[in-house]
C-alpha atoms as a PDB file:
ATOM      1  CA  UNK A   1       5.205  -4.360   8.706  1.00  0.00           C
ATOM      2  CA  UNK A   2       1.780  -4.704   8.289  1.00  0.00           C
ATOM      3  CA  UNK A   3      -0.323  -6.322  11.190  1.00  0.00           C
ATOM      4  CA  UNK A   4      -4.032  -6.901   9.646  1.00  0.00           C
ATOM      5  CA  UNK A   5      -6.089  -5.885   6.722  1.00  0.00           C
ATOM      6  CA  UNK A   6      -6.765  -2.170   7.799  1.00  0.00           C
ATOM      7  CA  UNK A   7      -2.733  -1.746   8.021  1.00  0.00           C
ATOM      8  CA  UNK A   8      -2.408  -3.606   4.662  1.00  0.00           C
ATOM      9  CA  UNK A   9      -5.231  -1.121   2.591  1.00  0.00           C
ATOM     10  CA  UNK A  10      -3.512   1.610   3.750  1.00  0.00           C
ATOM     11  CA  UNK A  11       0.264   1.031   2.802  1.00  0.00           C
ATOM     12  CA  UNK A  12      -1.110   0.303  -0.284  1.00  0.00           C
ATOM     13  CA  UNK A  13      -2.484   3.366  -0.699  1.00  0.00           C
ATOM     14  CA  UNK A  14       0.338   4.927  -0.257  1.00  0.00           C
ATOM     15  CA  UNK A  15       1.774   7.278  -2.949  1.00  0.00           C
ATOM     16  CA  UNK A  16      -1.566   6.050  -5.878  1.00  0.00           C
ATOM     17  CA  UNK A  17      -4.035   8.443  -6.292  1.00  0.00           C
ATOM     18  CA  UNK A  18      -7.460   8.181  -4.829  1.00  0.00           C
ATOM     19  CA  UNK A  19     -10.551   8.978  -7.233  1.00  0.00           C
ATOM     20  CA  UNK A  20     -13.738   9.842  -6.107  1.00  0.00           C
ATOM     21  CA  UNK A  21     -16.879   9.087  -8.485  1.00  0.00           C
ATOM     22  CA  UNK A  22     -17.208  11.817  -9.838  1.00  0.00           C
ATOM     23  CA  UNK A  23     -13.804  11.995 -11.175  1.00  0.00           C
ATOM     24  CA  UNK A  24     -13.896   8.669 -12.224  1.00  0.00           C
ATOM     25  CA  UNK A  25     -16.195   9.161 -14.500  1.00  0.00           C
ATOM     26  CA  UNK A  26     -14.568  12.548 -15.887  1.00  0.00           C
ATOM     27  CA  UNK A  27     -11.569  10.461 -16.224  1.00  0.00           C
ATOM     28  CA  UNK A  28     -13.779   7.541 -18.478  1.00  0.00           C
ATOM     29  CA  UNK A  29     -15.552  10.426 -20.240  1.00  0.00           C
ATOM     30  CA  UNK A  30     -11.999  12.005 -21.156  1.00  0.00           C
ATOM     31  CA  UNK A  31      -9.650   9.001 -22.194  1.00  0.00           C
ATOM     32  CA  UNK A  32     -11.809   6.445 -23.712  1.00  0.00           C
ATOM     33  CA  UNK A  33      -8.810   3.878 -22.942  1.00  0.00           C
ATOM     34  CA  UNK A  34      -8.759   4.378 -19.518  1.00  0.00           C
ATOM     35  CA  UNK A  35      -9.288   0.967 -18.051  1.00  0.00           C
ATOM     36  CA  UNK A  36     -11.881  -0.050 -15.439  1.00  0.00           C
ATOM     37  CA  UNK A  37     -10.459  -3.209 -13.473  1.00  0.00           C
ATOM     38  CA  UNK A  38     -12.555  -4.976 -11.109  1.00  0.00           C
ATOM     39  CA  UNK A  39     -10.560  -6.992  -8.886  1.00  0.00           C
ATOM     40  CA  UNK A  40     -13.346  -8.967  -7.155  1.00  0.00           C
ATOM     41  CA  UNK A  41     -14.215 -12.878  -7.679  1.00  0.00           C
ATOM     42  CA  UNK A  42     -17.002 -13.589 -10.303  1.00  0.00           C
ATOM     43  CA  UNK A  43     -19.413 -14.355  -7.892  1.00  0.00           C
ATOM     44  CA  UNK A  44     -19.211 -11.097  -6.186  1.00  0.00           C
ATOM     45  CA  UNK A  45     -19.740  -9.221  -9.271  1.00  0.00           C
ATOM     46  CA  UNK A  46     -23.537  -9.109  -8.715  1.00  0.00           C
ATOM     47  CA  UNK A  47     -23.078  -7.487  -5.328  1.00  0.00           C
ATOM     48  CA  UNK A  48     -23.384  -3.943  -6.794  1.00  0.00           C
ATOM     49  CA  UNK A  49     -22.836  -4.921 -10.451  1.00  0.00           C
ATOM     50  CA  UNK A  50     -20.272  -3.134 -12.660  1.00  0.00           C
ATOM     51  CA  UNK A  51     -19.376  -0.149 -14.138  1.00  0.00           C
ATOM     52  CA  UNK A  52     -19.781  -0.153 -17.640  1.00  0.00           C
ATOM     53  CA  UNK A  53     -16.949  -1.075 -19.997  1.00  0.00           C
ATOM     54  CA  UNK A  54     -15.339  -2.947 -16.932  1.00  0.00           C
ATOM     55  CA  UNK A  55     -12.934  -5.278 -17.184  1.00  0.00           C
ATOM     56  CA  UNK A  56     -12.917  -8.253 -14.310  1.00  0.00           C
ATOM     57  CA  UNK A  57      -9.416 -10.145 -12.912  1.00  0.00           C
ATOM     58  CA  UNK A  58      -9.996 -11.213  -9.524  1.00  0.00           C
ATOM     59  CA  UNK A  59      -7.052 -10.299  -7.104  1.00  0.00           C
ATOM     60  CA  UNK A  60      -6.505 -14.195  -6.508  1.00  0.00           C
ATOM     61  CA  UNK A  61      -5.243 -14.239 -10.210  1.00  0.00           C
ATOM     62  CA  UNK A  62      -3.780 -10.824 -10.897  1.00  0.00           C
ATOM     63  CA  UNK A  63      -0.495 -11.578  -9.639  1.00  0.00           C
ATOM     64  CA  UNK A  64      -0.128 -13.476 -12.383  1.00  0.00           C
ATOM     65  CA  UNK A  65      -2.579 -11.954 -15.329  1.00  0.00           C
ATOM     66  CA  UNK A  66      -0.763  -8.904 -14.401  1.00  0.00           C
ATOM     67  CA  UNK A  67       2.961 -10.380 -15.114  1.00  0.00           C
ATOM     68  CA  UNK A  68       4.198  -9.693 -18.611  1.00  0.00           C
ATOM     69  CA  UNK A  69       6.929 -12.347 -17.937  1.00  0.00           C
ATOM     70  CA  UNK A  70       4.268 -15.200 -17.987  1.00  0.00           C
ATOM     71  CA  UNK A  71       3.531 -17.232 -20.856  1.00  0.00           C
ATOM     72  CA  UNK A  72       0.949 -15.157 -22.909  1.00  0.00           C
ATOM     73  CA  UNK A  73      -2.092 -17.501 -22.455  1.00  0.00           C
ATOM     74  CA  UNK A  74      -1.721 -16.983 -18.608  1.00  0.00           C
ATOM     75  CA  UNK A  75      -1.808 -13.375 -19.008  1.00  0.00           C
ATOM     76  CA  UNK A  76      -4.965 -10.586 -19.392  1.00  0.00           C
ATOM     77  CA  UNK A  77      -5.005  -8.937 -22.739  1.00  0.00           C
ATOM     78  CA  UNK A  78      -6.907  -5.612 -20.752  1.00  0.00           C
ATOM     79  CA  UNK A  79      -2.877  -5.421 -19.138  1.00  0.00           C
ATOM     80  CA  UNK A  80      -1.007  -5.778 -22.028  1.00  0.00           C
ATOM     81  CA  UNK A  81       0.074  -1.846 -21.883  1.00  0.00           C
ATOM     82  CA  UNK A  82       1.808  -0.702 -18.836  1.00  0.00           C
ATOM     83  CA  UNK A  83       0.894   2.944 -19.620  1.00  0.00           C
ATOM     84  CA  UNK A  84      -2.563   1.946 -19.954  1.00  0.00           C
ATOM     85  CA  UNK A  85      -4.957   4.002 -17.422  1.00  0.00           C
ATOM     86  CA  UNK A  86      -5.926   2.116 -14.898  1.00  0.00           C
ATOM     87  CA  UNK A  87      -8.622   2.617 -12.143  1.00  0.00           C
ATOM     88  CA  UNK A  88      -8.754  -0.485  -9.971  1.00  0.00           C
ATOM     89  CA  UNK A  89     -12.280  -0.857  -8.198  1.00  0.00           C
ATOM     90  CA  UNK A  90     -14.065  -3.824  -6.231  1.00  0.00           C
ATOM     91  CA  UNK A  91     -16.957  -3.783  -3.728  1.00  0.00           C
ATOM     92  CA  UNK A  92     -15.654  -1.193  -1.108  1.00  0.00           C
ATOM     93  CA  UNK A  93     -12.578   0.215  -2.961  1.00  0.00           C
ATOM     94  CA  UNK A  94     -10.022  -2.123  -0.463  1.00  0.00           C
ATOM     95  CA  UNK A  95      -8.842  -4.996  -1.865  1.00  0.00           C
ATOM     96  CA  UNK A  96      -8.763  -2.414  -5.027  1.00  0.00           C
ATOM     97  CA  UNK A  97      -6.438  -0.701  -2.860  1.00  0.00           C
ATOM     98  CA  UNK A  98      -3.780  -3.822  -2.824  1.00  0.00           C
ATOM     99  CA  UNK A  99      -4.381  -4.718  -6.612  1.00  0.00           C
ATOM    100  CA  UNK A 100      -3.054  -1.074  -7.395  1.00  0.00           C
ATOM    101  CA  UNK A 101       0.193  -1.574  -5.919  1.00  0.00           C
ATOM    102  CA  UNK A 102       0.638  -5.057  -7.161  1.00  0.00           C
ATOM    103  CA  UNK A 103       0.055  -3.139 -10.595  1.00  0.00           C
ATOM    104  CA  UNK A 104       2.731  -0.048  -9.474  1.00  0.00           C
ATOM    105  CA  UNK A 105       4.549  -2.966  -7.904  1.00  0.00           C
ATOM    106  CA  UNK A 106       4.851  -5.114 -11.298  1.00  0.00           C
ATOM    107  CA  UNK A 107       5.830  -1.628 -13.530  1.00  0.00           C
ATOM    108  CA  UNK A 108       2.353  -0.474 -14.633  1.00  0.00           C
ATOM    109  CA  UNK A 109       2.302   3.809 -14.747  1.00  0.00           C
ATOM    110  CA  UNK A 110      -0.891   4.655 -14.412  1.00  0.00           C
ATOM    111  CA  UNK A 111      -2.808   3.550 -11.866  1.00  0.00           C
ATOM    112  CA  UNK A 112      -5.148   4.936  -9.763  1.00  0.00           C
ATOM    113  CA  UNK A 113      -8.085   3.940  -7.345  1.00  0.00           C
ATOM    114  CA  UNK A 114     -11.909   4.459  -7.061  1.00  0.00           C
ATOM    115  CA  UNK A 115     -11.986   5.501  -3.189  1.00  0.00           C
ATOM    116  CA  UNK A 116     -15.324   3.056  -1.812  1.00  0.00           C
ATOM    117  CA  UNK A 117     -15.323   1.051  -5.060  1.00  0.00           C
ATOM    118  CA  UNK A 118     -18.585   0.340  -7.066  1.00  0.00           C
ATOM    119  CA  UNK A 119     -20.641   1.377  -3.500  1.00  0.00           C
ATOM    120  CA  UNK A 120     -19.529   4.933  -3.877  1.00  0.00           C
ATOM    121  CA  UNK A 121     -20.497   4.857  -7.471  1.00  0.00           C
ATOM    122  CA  UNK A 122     -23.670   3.962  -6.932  1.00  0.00           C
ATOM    123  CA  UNK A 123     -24.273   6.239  -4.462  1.00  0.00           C
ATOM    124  CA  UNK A 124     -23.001   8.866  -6.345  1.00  0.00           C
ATOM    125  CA  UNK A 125     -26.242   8.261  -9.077  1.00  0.00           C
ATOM    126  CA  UNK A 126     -24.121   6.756 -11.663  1.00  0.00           C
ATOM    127  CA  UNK A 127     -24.899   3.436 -13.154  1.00  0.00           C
ATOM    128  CA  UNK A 128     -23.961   0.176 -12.564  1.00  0.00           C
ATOM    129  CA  UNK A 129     -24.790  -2.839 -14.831  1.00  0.00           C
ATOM    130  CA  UNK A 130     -26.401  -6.248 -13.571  1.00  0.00           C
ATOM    131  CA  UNK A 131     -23.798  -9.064 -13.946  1.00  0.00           C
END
């Protein structure tokens, strides 16, 4: 059982694959489908900005955007295909953690996170794009 946030990050990482930047970006550069999904609010977008090409559903509505077994207007077209690639990101790469197991959780294959989120990218020199 998990006792506070810390505790909660980590058994979500558990068995999904942590990216760094670098291959992150090897990853977008080799499957032009691979999905970039930003899990924070809208208004925390413009903390770092976004990767470009990224799509954003904020973890507060994933659980259901995410669920094919919702009515299709309730549901994110960028998680229509459960083989999709998908790299989940946010601010620090944490709450990314949790949205990747929801995502292994509701039956998607392919899902992976970018370790320290959009701060690591930028910090790596790659771009980010003002919201």
């Amino acid at each position: 059982m998990t006792t506070n946030f810390s505790a909660t990050v980590k058994s979500a990482q558990e068995g999904i694959e942590l990216l760094d930047a670098s291959q992150v970006k090897a990853a977008l550069d080799s499957d032009p489908n691979t999905l970039i999904l930003d899990v924070r609010d809208e208004g925390d977008l413009n903390l770092t900005g976004i990767i470009e090409g990224t799509e954003n559903v904020s973890m507060g509505t994933l659980y259901f955007k995410a669920d094919h077994e919702m009515p299709a207007e309730y549901q994110a077209p960028c998680l229509a295909d459960k083989d999709r690639p998908i790299i989940t990101t946010c601010t620090l790469g944490l709450v990314a953690s949790i949205a990747a197991k929801t995502l292994k959780d509701y039956g998607f294959n392919n899902v992976k996170i970018l370790e320290g989120g959009n701060v690591a990218w930028k910090e790596a020199g790659l771009p980010l794009k003002e919201v």
